[in-house]
PDB file of N, CA and C in Angstrom:
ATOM      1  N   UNK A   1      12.807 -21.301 -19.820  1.00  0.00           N
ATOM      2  CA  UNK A   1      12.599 -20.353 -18.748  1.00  0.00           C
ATOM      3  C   UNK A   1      11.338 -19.540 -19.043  1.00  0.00           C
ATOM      4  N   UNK A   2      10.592 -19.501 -18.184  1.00  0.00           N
ATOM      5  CA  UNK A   2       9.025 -18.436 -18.560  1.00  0.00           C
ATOM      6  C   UNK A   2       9.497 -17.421 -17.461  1.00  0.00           C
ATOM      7  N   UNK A   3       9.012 -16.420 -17.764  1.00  0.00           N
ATOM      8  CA  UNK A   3       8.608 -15.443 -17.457  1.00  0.00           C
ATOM      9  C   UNK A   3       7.293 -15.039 -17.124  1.00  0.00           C
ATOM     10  N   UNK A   4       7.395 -14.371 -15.400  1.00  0.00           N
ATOM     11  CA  UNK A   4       5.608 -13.815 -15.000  1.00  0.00           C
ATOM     12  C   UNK A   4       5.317 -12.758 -15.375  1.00  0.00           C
ATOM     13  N   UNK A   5       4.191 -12.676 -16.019  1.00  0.00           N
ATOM     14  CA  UNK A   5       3.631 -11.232 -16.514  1.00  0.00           C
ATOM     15  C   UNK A   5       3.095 -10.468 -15.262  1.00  0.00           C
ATOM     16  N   UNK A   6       3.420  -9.483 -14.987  1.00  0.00           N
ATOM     17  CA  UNK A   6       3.285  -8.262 -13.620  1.00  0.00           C
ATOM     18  C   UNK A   6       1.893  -8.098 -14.368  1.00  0.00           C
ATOM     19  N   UNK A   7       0.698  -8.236 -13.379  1.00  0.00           N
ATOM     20  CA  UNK A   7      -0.084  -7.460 -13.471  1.00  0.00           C
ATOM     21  C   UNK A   7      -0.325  -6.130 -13.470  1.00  0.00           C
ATOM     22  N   UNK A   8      -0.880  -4.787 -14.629  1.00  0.00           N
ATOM     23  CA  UNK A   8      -1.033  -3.494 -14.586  1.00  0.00           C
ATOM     24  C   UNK A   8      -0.881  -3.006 -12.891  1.00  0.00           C
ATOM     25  N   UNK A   9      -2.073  -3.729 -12.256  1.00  0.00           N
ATOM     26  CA  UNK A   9      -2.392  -3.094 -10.715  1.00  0.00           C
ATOM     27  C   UNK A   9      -0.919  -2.924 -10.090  1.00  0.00           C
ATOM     28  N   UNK A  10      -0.079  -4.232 -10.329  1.00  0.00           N
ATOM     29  CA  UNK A  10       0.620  -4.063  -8.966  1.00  0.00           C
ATOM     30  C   UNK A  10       1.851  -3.225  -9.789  1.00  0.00           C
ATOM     31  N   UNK A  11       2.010  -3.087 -10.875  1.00  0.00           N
ATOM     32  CA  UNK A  11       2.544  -1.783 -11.103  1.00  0.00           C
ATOM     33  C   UNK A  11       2.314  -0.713 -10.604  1.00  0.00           C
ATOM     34  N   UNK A  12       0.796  -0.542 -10.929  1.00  0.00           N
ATOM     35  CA  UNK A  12       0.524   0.949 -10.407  1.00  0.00           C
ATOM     36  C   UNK A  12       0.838   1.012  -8.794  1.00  0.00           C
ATOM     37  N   UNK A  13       0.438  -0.407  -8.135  1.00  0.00           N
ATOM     38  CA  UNK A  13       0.598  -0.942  -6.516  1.00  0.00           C
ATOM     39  C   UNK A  13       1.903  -0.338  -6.181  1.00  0.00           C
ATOM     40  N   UNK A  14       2.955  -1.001  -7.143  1.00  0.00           N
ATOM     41  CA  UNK A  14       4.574  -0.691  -6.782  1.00  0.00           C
ATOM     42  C   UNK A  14       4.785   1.115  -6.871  1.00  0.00           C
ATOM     43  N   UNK A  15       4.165   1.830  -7.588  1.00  0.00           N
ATOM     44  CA  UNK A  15       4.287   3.180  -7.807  1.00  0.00           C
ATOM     45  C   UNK A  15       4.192   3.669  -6.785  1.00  0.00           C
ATOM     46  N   UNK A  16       2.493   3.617  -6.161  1.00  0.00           N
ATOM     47  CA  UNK A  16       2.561   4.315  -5.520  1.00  0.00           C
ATOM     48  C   UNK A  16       2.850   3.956  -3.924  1.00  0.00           C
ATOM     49  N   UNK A  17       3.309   2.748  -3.561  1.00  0.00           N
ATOM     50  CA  UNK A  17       4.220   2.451  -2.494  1.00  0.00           C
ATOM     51  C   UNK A  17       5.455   3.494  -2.710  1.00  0.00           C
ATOM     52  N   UNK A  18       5.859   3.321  -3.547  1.00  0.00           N
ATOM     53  CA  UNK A  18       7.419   4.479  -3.589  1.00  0.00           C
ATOM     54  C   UNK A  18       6.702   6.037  -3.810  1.00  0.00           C
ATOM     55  N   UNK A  19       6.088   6.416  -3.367  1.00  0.00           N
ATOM     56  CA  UNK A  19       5.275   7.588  -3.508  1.00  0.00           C
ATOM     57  C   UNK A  19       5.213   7.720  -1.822  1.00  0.00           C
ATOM     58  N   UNK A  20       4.580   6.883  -1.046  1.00  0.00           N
ATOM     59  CA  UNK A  20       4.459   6.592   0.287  1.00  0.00           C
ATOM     60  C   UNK A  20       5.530   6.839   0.983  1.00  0.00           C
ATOM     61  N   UNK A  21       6.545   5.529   0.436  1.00  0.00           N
ATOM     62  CA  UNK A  21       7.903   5.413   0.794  1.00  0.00           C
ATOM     63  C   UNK A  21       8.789   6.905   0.710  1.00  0.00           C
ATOM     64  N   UNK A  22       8.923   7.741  -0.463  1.00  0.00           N
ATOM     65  CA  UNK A  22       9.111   8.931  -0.245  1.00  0.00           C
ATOM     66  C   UNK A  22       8.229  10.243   0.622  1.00  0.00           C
ATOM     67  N   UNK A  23       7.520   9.949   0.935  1.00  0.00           N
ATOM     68  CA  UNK A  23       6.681  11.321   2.054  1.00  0.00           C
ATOM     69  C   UNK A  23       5.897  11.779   0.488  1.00  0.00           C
ATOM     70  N   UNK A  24       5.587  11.522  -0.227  1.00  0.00           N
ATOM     71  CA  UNK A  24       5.198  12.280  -1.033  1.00  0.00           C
ATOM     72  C   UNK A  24       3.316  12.275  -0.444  1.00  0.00           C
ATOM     73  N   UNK A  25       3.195  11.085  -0.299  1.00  0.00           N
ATOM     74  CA  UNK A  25       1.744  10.916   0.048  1.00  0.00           C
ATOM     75  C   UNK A  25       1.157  10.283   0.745  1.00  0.00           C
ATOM     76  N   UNK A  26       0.701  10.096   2.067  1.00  0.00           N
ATOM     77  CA  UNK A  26       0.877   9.135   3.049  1.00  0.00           C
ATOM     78  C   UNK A  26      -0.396   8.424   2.496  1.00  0.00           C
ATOM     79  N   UNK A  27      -0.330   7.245   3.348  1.00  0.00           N
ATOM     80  CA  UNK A  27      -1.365   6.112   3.767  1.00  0.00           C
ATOM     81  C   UNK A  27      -2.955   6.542   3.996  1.00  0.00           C
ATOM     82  N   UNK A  28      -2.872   7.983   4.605  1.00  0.00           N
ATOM     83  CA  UNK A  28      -4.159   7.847   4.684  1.00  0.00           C
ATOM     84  C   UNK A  28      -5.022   8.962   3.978  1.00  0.00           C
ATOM     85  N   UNK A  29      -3.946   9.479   2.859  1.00  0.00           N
ATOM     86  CA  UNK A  29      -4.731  10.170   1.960  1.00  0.00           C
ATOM     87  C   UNK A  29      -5.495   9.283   0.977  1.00  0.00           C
ATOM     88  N   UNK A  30      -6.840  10.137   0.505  1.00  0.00           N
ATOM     89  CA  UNK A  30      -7.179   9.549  -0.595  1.00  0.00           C
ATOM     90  C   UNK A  30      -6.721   9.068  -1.860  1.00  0.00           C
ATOM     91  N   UNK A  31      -7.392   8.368  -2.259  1.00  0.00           N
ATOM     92  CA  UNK A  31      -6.881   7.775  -3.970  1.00  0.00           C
ATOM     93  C   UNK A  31      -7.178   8.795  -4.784  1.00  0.00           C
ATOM     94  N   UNK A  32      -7.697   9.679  -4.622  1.00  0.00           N
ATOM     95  CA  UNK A  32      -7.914  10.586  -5.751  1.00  0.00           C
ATOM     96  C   UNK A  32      -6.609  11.387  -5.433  1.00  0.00           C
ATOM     97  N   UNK A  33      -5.473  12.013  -4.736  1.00  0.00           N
ATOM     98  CA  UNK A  33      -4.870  12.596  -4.468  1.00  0.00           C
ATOM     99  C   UNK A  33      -3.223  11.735  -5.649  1.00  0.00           C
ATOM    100  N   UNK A  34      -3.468  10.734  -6.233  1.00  0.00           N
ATOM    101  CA  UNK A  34      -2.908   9.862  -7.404  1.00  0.00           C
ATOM    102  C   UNK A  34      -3.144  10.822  -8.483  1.00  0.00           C
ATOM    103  N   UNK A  35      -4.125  11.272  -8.502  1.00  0.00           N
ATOM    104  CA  UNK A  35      -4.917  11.716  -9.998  1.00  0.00           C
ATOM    105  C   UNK A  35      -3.335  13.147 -10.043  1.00  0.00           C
ATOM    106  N   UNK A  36      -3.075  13.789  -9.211  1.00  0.00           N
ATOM    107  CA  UNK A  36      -2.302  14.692  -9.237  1.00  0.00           C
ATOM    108  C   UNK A  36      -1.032  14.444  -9.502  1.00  0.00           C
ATOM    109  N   UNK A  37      -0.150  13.349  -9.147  1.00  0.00           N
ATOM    110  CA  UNK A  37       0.812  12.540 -10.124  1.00  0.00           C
ATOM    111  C   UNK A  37       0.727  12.315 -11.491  1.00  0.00           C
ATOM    112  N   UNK A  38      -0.524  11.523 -11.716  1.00  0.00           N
ATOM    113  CA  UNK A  38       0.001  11.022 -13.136  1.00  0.00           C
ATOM    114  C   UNK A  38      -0.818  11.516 -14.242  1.00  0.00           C
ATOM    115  N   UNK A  39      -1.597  12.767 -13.843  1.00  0.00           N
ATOM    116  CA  UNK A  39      -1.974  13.535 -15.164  1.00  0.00           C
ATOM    117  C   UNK A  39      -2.659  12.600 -16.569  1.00  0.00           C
ATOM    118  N   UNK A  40      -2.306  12.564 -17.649  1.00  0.00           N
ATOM    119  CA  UNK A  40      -3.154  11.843 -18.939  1.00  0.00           C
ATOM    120  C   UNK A  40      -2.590  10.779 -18.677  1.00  0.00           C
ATOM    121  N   UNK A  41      -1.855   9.831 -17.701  1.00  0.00           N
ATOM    122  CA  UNK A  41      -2.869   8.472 -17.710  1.00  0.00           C
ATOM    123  C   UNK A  41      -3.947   8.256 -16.359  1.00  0.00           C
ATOM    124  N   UNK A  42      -3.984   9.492 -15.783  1.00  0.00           N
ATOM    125  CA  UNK A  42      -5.108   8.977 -14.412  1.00  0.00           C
ATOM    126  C   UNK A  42      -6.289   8.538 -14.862  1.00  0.00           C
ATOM    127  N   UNK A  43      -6.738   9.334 -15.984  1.00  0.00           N
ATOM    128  CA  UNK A  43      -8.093   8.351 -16.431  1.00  0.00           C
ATOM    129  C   UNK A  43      -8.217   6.801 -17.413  1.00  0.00           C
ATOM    130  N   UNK A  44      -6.549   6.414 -17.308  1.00  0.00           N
ATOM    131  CA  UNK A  44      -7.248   5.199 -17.351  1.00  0.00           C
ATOM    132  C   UNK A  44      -6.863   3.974 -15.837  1.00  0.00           C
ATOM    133  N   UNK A  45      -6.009   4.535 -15.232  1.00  0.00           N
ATOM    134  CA  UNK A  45      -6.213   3.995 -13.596  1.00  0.00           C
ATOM    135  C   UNK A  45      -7.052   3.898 -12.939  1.00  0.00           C
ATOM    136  N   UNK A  46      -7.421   5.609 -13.067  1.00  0.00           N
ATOM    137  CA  UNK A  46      -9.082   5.272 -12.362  1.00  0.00           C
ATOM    138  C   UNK A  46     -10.338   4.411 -12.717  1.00  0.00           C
ATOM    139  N   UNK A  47     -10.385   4.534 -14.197  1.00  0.00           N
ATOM    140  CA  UNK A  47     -11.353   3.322 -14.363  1.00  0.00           C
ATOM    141  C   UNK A  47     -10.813   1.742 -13.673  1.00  0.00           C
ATOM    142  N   UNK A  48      -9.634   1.550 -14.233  1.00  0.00           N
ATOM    143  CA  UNK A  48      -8.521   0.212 -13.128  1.00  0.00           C
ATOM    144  C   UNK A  48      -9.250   0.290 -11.544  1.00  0.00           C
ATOM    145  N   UNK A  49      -8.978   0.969 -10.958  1.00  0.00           N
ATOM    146  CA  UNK A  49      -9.634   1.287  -9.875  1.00  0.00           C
ATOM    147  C   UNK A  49     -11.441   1.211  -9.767  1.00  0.00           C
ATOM    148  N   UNK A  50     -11.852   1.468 -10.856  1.00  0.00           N
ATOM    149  CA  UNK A  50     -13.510   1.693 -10.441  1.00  0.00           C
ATOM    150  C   UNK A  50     -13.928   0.273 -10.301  1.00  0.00           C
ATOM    151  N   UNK A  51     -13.098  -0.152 -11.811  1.00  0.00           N
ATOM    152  CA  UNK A  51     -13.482  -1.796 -12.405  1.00  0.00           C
ATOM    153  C   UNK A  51     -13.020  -2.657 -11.050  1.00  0.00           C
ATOM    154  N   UNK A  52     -12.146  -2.557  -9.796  1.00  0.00           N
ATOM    155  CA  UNK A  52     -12.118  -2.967  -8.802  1.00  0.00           C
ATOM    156  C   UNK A  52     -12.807  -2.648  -7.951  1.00  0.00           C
ATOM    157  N   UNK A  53     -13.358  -1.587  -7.751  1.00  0.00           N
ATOM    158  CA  UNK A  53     -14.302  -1.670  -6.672  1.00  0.00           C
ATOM    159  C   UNK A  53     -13.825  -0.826  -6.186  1.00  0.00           C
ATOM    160  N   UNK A  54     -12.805   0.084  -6.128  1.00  0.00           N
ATOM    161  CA  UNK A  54     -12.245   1.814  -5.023  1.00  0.00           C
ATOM    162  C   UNK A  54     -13.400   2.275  -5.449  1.00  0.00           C
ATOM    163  N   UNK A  55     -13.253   3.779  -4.530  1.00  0.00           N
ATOM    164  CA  UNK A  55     -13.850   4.655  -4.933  1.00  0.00           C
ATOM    165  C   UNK A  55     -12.944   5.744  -4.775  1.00  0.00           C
ATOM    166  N   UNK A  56     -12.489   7.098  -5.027  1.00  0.00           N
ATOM    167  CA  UNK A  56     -11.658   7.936  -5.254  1.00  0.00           C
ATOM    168  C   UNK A  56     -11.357   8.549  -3.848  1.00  0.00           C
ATOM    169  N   UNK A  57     -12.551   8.219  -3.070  1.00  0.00           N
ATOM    170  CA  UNK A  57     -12.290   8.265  -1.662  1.00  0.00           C
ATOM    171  C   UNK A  57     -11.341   7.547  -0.302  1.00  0.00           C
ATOM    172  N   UNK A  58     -11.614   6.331  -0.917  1.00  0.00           N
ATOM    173  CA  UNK A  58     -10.705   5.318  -0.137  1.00  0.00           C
ATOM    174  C   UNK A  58      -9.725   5.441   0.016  1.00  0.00           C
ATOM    175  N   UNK A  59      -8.573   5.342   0.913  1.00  0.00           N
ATOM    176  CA  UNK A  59      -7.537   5.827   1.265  1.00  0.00           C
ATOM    177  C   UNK A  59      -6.380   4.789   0.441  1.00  0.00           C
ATOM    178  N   UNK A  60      -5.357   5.436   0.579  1.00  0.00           N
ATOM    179  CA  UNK A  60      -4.452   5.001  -0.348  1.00  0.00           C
ATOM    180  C   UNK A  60      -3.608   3.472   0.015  1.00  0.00           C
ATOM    181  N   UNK A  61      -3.935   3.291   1.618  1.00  0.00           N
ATOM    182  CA  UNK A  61      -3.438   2.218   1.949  1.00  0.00           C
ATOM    183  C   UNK A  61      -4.208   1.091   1.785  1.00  0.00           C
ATOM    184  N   UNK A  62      -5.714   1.199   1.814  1.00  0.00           N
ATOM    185  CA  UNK A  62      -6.573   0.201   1.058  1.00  0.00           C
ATOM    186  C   UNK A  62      -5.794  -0.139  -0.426  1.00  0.00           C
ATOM    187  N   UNK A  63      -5.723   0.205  -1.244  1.00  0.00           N
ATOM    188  CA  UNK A  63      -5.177   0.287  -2.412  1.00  0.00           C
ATOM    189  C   UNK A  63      -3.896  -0.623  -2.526  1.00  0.00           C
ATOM    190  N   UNK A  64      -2.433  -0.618  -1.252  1.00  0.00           N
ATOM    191  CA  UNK A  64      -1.503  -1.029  -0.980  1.00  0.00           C
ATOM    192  C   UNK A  64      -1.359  -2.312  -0.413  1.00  0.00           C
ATOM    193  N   UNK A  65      -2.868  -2.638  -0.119  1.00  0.00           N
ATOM    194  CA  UNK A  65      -3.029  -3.898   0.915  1.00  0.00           C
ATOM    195  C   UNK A  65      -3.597  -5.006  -0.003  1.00  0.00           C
ATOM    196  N   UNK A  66      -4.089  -4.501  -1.462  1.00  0.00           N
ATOM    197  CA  UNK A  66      -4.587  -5.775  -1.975  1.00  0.00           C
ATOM    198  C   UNK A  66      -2.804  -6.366  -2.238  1.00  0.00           C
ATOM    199  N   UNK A  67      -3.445  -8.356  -2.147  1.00  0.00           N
ATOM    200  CA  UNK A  67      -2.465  -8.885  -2.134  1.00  0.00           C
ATOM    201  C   UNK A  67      -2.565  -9.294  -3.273  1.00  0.00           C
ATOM    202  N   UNK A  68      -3.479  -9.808  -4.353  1.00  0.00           N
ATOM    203  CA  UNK A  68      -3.838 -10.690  -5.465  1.00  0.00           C
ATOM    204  C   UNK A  68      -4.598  -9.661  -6.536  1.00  0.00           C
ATOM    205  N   UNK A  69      -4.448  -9.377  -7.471  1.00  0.00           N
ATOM    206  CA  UNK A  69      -5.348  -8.669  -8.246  1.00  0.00           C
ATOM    207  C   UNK A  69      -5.958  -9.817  -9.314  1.00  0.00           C
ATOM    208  N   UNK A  70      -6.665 -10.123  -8.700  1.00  0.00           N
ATOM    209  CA  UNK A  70      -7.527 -11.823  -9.478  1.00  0.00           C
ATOM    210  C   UNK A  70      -8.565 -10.591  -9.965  1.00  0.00           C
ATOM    211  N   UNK A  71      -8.598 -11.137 -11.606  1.00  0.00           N
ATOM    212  CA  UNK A  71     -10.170 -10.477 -12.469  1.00  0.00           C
ATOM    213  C   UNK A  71     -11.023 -11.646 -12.529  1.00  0.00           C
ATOM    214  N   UNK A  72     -12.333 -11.611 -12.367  1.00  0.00           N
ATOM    215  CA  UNK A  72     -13.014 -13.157 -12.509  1.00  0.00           C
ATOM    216  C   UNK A  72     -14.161 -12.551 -14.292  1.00  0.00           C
TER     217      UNK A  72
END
């Protein structure tokens, strides 16, 4: 039996869907509005995020919509 290794992203992906899912933070706030959740590890998400291509601006549902987190 193998087991799939969860990529980091769609962890963080699954987080902050249940962040959404609770009213805590809608869809069309920014990604930087994350940084206020998770305190000493936001700086290493955000680099996760830079190394993809966000910017702290982009709204949070961009973020929710990647389907594949392929690194090349």
């Amino acid at each position: 039996m193998t087991q799939k290794v969860i990529h980091p992203m769609v962890k963080l992906q699954r987080k902050v869907q249940s962040l959404v899912d609770s009213q805590i933070i809608k869809p069309t706030d920014s990604i930087w509005k994350i940084a206020l959740l998770y305190g000493d590890e936001w700086q290493h998400w955000k680099k996760d995020l830079l190394d993809f291509e966000f910017t702290m601006r982009d709204p949070v549902s961009d973020l929710l919509a990647v389907e594949a987190w392929d690194e090349e």
